[in-house]
N, C-alpha and C. Protein backbone atom coordinates (compact mmCIF):
# COMPACT_ATOMS: atom_id res chain seq x y z
N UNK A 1 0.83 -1.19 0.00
CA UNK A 1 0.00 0.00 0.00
C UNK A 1 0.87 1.26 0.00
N UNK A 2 1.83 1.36 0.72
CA UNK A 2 2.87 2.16 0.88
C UNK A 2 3.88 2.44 -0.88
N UNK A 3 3.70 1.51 -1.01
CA UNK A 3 4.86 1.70 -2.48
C UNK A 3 3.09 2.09 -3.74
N UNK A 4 2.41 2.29 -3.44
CA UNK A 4 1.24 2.44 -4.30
C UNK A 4 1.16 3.89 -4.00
N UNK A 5 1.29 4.58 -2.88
CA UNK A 5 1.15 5.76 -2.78
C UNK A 5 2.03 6.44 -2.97
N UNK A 6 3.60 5.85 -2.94
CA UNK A 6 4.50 6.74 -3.42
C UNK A 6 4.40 6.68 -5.17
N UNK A 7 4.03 5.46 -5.87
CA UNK A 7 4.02 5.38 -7.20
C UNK A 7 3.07 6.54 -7.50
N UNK A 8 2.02 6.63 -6.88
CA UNK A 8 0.16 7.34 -7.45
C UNK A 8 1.30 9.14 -7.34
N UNK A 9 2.00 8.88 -5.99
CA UNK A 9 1.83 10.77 -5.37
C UNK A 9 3.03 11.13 -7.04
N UNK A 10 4.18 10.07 -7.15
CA UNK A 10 5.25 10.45 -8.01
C UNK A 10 4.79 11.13 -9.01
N UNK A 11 3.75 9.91 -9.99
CA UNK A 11 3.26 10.50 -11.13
C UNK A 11 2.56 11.75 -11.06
N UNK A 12 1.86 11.58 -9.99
CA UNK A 12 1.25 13.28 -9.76
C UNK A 12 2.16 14.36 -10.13
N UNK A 13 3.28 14.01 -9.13
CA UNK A 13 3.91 15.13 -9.67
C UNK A 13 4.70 15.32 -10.91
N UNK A 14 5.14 14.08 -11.22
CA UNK A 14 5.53 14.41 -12.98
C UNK A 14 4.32 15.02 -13.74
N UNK A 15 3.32 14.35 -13.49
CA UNK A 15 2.51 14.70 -14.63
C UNK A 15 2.05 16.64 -14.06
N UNK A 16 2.15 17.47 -13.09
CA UNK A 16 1.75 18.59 -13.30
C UNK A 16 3.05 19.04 -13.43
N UNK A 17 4.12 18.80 -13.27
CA UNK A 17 5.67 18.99 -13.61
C UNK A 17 5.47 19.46 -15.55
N UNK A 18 4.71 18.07 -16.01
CA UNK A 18 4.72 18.49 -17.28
C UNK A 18 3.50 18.84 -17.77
N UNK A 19 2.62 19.40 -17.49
CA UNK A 19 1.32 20.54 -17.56
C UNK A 19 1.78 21.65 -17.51
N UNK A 20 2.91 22.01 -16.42
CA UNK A 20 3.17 23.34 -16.12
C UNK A 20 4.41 24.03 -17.03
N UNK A 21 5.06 22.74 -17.44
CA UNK A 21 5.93 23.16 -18.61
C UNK A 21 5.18 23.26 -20.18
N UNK A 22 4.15 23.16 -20.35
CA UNK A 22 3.68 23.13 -21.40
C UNK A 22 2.72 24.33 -21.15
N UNK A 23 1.87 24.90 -20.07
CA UNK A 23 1.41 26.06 -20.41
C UNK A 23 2.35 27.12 -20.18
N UNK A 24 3.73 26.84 -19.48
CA UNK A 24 4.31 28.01 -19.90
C UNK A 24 5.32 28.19 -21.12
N UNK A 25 5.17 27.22 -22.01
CA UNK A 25 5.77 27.30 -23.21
C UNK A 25 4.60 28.28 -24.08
N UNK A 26 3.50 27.61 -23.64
CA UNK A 26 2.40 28.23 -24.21
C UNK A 26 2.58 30.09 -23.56
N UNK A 27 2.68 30.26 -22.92
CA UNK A 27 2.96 31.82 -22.58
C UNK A 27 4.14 32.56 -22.81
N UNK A 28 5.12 31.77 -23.10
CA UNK A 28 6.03 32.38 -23.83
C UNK A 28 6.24 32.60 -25.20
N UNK A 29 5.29 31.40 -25.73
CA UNK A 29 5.07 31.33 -27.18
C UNK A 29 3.99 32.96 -27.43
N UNK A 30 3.10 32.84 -26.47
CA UNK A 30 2.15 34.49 -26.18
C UNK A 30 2.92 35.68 -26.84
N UNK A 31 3.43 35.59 -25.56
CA UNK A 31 4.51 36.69 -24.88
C UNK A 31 5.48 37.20 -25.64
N UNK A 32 6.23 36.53 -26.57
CA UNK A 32 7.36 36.35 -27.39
C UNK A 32 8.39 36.62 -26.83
N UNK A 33 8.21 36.69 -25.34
CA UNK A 33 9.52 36.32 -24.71
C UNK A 33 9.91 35.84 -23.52
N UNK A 34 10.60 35.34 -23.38
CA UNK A 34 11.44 33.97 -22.06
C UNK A 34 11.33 34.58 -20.66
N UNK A 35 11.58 35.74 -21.01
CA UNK A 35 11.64 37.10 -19.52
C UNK A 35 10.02 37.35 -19.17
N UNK A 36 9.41 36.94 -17.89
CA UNK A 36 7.91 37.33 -17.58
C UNK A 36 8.84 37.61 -16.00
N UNK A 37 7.35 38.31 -15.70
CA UNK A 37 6.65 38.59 -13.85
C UNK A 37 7.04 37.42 -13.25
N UNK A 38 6.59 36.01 -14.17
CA UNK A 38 6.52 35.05 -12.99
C UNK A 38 8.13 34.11 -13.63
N UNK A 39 8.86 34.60 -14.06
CA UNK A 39 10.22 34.11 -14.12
C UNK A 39 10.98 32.88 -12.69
N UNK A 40 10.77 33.94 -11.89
CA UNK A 40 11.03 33.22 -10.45
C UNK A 40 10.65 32.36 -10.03
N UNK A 41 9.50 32.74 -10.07
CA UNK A 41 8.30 31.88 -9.45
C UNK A 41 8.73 30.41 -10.01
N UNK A 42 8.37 30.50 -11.29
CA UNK A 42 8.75 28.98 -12.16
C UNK A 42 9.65 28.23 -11.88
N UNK A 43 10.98 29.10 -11.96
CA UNK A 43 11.90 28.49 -11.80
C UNK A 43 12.41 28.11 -10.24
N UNK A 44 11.95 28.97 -9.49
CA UNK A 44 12.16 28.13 -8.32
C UNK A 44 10.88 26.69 -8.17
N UNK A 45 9.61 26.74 -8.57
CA UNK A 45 8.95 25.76 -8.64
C UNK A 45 9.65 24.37 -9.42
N UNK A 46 10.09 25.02 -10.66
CA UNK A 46 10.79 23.63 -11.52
C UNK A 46 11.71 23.25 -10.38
N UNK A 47 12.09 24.30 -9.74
CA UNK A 47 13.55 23.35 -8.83
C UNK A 47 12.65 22.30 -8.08
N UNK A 48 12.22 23.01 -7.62
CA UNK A 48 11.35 22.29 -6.52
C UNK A 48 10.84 20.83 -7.16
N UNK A 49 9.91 20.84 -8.05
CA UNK A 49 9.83 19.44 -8.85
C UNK A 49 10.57 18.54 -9.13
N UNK A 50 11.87 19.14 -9.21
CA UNK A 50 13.21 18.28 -10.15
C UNK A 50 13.41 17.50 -8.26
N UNK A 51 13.55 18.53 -7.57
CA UNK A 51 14.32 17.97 -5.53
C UNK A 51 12.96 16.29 -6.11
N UNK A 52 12.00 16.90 -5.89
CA UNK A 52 10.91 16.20 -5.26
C UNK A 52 11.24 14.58 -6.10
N UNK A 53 11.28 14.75 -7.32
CA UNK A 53 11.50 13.47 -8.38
C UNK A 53 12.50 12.43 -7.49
N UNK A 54 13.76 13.59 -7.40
CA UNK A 54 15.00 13.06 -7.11
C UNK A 54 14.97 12.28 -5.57
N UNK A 55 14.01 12.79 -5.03
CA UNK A 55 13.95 12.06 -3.42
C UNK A 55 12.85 11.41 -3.57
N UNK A 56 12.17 11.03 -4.34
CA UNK A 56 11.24 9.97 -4.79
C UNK A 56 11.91 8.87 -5.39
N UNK A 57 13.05 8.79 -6.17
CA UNK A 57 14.15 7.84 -6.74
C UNK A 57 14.80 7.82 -5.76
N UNK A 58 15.29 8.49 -4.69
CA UNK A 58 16.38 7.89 -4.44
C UNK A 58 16.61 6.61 -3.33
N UNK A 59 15.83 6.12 -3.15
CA UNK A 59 15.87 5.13 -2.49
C UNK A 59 16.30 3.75 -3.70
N UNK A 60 15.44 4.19 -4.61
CA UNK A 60 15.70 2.90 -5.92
C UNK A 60 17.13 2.93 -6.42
N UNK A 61 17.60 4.36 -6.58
CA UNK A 61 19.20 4.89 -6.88
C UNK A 61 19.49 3.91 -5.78
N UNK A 62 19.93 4.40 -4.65
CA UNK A 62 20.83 4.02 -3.56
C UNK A 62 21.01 2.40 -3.75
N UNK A 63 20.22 1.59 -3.74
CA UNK A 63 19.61 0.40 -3.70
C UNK A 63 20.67 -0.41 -4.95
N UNK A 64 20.52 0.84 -6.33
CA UNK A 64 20.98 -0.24 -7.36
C UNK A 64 22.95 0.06 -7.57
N UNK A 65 23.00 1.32 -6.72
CA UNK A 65 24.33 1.99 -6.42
C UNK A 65 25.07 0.72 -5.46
N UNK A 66 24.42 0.83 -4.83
CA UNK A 66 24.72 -0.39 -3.41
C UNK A 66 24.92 -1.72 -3.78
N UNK A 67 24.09 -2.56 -5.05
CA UNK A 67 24.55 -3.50 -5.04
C UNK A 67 25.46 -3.09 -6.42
N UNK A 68 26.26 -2.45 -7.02
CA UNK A 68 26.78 -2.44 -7.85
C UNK A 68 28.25 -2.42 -7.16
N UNK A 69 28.64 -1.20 -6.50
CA UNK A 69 29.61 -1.19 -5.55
C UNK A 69 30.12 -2.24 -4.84
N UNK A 70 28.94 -2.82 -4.37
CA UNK A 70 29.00 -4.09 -3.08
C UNK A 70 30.20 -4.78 -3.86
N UNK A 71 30.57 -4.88 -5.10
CA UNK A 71 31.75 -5.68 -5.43
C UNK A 71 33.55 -5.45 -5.09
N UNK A 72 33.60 -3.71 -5.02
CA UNK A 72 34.65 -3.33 -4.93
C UNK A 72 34.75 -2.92 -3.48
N UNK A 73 34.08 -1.90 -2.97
CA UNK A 73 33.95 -1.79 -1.85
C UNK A 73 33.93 -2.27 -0.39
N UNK A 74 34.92 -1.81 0.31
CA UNK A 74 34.07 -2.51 1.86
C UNK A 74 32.66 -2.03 2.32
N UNK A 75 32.51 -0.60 2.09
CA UNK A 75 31.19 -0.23 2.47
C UNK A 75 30.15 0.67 1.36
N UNK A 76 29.14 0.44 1.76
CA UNK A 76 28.15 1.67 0.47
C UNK A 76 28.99 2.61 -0.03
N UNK A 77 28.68 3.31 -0.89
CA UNK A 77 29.51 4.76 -1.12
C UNK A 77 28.24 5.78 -1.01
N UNK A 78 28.34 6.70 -0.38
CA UNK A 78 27.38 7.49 0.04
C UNK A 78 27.03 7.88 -1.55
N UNK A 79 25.20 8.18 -1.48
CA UNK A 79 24.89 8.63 -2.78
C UNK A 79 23.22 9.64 -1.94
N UNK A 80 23.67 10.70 -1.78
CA UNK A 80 23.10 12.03 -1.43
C UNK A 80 22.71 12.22 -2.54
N UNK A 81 21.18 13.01 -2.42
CA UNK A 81 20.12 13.40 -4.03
C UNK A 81 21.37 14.82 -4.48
N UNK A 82 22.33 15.50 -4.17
CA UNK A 82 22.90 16.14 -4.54
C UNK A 82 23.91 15.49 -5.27
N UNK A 83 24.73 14.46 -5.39
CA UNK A 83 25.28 13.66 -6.41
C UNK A 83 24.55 13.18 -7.62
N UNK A 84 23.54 13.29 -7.39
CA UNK A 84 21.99 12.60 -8.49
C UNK A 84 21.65 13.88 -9.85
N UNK A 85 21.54 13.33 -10.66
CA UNK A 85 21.16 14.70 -11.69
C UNK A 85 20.51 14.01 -13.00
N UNK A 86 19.16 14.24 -13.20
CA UNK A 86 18.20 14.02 -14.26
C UNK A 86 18.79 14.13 -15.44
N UNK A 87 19.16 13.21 -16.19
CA UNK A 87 19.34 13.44 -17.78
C UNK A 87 18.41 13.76 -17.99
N UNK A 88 17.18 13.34 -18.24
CA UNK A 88 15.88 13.11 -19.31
C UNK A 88 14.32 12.35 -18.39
N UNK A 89 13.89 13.02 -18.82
CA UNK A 89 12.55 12.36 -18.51
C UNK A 89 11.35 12.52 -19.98
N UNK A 90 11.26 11.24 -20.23
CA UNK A 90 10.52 10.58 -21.59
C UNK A 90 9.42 9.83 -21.36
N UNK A 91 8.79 10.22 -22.19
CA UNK A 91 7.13 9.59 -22.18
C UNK A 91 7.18 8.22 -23.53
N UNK A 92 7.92 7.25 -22.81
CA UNK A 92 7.81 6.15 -24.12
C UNK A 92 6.61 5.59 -24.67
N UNK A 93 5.80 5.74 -24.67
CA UNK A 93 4.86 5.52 -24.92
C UNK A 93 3.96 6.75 -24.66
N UNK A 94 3.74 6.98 -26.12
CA UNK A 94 2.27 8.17 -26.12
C UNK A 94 0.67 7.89 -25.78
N UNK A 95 0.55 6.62 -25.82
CA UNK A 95 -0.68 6.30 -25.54
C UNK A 95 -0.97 6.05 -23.98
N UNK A 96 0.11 5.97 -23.15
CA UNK A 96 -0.27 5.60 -21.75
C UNK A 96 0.47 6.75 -21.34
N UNK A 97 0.10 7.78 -20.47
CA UNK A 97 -0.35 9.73 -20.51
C UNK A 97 0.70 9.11 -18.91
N UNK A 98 0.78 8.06 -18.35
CA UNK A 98 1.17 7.46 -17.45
C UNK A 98 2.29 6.36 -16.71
N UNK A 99 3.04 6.73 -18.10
CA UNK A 99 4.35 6.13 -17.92
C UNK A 99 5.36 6.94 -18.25
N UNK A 100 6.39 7.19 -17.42
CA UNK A 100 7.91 7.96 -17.84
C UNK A 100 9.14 6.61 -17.85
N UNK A 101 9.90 7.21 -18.57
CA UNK A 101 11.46 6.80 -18.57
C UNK A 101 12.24 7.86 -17.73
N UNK A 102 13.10 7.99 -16.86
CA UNK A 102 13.62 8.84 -16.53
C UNK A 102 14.86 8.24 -16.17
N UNK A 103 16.12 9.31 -17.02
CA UNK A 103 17.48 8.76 -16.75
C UNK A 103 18.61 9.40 -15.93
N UNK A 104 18.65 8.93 -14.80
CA UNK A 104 19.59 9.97 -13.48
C UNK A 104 21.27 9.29 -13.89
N UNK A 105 22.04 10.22 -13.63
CA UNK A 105 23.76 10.26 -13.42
C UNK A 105 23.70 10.47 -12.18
N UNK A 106 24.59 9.50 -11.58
CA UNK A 106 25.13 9.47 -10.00
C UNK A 106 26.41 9.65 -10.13
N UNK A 107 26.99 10.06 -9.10
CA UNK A 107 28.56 10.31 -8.89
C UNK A 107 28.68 9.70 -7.21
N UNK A 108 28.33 8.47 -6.82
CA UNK A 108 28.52 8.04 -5.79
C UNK A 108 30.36 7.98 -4.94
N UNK A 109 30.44 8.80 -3.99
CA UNK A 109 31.46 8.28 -3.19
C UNK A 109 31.61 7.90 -1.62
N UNK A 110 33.25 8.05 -1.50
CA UNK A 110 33.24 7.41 -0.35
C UNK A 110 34.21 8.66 0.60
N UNK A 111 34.45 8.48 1.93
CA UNK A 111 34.70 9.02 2.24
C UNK A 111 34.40 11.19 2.90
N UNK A 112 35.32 11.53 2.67
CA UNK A 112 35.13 12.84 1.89
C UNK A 112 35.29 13.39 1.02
N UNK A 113 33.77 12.72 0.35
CA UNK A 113 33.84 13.15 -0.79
C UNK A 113 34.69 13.01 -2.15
N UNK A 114 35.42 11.35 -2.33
CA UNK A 114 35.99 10.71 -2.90
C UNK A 114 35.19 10.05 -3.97
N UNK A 115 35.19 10.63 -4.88
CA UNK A 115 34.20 9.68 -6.11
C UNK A 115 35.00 8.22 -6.31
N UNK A 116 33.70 7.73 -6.66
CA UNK A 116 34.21 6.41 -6.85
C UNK A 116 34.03 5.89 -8.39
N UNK A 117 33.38 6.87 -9.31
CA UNK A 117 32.37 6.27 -10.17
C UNK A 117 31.30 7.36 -10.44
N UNK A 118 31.13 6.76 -11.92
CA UNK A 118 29.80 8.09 -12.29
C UNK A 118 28.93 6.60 -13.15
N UNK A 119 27.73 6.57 -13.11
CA UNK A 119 26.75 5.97 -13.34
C UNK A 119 25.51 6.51 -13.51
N UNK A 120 25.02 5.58 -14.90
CA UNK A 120 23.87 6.18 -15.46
C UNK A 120 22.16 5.42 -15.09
N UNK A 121 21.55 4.91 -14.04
CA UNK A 121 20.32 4.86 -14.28
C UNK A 121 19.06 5.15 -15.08
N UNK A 122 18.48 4.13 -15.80
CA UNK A 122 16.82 4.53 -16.36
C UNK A 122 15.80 3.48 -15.20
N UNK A 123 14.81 4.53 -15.09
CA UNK A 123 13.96 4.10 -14.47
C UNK A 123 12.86 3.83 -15.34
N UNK A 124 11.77 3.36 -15.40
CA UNK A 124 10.39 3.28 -15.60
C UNK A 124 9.67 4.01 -14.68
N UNK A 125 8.75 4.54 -14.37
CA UNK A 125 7.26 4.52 -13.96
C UNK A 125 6.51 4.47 -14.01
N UNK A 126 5.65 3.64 -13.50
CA UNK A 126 4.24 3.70 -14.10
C UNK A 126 3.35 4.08 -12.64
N UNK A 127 2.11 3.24 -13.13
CA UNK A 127 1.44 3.20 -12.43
C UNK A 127 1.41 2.11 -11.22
N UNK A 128 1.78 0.78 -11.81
CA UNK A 128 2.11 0.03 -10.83
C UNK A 128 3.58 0.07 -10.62
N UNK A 129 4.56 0.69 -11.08
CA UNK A 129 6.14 0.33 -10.09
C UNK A 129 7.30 1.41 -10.23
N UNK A 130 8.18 0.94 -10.05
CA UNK A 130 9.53 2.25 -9.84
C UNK A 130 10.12 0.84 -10.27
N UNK A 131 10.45 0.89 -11.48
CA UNK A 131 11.54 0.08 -11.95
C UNK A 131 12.53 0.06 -12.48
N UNK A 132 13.83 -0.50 -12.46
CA UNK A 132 15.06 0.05 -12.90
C UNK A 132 14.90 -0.70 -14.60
N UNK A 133 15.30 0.07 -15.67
CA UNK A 133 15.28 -0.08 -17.00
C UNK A 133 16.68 -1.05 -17.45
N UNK A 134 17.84 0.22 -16.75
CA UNK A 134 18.62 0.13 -17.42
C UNK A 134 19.92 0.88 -16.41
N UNK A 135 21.01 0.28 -15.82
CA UNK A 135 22.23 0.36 -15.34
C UNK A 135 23.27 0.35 -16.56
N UNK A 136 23.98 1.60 -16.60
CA UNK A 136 25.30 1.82 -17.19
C UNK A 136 26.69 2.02 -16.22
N UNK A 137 27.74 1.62 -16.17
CA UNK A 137 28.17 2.35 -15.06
C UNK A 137 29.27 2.88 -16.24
N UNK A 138 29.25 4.21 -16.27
CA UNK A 138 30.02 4.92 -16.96
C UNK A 138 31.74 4.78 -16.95
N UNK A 139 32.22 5.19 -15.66
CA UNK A 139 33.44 5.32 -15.18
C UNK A 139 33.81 4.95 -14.25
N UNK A 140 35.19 4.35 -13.73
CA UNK A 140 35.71 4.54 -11.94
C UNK A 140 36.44 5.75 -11.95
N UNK A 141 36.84 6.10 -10.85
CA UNK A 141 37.49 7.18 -10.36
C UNK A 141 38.54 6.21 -9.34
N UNK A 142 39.80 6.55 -9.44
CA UNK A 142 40.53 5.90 -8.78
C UNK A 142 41.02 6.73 -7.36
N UNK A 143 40.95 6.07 -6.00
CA UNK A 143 40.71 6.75 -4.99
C UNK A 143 42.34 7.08 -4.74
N UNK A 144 42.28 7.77 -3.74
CA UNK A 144 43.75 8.77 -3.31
C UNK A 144 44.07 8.07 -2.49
N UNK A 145 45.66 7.43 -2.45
CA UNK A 145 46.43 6.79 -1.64
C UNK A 145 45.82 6.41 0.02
N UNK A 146 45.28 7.89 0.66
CA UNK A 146 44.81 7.83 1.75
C UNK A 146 43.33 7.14 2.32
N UNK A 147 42.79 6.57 0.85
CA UNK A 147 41.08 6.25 0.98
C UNK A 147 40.75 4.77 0.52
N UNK A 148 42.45 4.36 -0.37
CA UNK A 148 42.07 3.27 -0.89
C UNK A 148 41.83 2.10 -0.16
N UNK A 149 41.81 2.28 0.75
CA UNK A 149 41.76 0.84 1.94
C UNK A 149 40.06 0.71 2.33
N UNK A 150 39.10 1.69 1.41
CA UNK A 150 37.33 1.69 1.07
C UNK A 150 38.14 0.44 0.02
N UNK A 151 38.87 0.26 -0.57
CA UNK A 151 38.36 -1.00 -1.46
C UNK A 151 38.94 -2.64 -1.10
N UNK A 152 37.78 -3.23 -1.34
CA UNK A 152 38.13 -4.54 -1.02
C UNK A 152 39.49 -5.31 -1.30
N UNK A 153 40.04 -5.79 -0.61
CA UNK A 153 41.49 -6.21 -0.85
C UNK A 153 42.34 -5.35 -1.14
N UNK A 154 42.17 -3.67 -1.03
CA UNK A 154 42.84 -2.50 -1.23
C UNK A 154 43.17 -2.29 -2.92
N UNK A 155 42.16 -2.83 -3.70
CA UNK A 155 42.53 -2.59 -5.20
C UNK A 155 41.14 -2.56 -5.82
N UNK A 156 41.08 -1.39 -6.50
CA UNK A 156 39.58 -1.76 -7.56
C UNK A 156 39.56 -2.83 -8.41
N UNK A 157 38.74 -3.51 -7.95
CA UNK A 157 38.59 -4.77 -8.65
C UNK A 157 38.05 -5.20 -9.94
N UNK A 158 37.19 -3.93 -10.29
CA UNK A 158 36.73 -3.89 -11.54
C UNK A 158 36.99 -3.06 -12.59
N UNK A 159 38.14 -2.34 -12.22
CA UNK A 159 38.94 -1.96 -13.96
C UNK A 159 39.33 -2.82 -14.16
């Protein structure tokens, strides 16, 4: 019941996320120009939408960060919604008004603030789930003399 209400509240907010970007395309298309009264307003709202997405994923992030790591690592690598950043959010399908693709870049590390790695997530959403699409892991980052003992047997194991 709990994962039904975070699925129902998510889409909510994508879907007026993208209502609100479409009537104000529509008012700028008006207007004939990008500069309005409610400039601010928007754009601190879009922020606000983009936080909200990102702490709605990030439990699914952390989750698929965690077992990816779990190989090199002794412990998680911290992955804060401020390491997290939206490529894209896609409506694969035009006929269901109710499904997104959405593709986040993580920069998970360890320590302070020691990257370990940049990785690409796609999610699904629908109506029934938060599902992972698609794991890329882009890059490692090789840790600094003083941090490398975060990796298992003291060597990245997967370059």
């Amino acid at each position: 019941m709990k994962k039904m209400i975070i699925i129902i509240f998510s889409l909510s907010v994508i879907l007026y996320f993208s209502v609100n970007m479409l009537v104000r395309q529509e008012n700028v298309i008006k207007s004939g120009s990008i500069l309005s009264q409610e400039s601010d307003k928007t754009d601190w709202e879009n922020e606000q939408y983009y936080e909200i997405i990102l702490t709605i994923l990030h439990p699914y992030v952390k989750k698929e960060i965690e077992n990816y790591y779990d190989k090199i690592l002794i412990s998680p690598p911290s992955v804060p919604p401020y390491v997290m950043e939206i490529l894209s959010i896609e409506k694969p399908d035009r006929m269901n008004t109710y499904k997104f693709l959405i593709t986040i870049n993580v920069r998970p590390y360890v320590s302070a603030h020691h990257n370990v790695g940049e990785d690409e997530l796609e999610f699904i959403i629908d109506l029934k789930e938060i599902k992972l699409e698609d794991y890329r892991h882009i890059k490692d980052y090789e840790l600094s003399p003083h941090v490398k003992h975060y990796y298992k047997n003291g060597i990245n194991q997967v370059s």
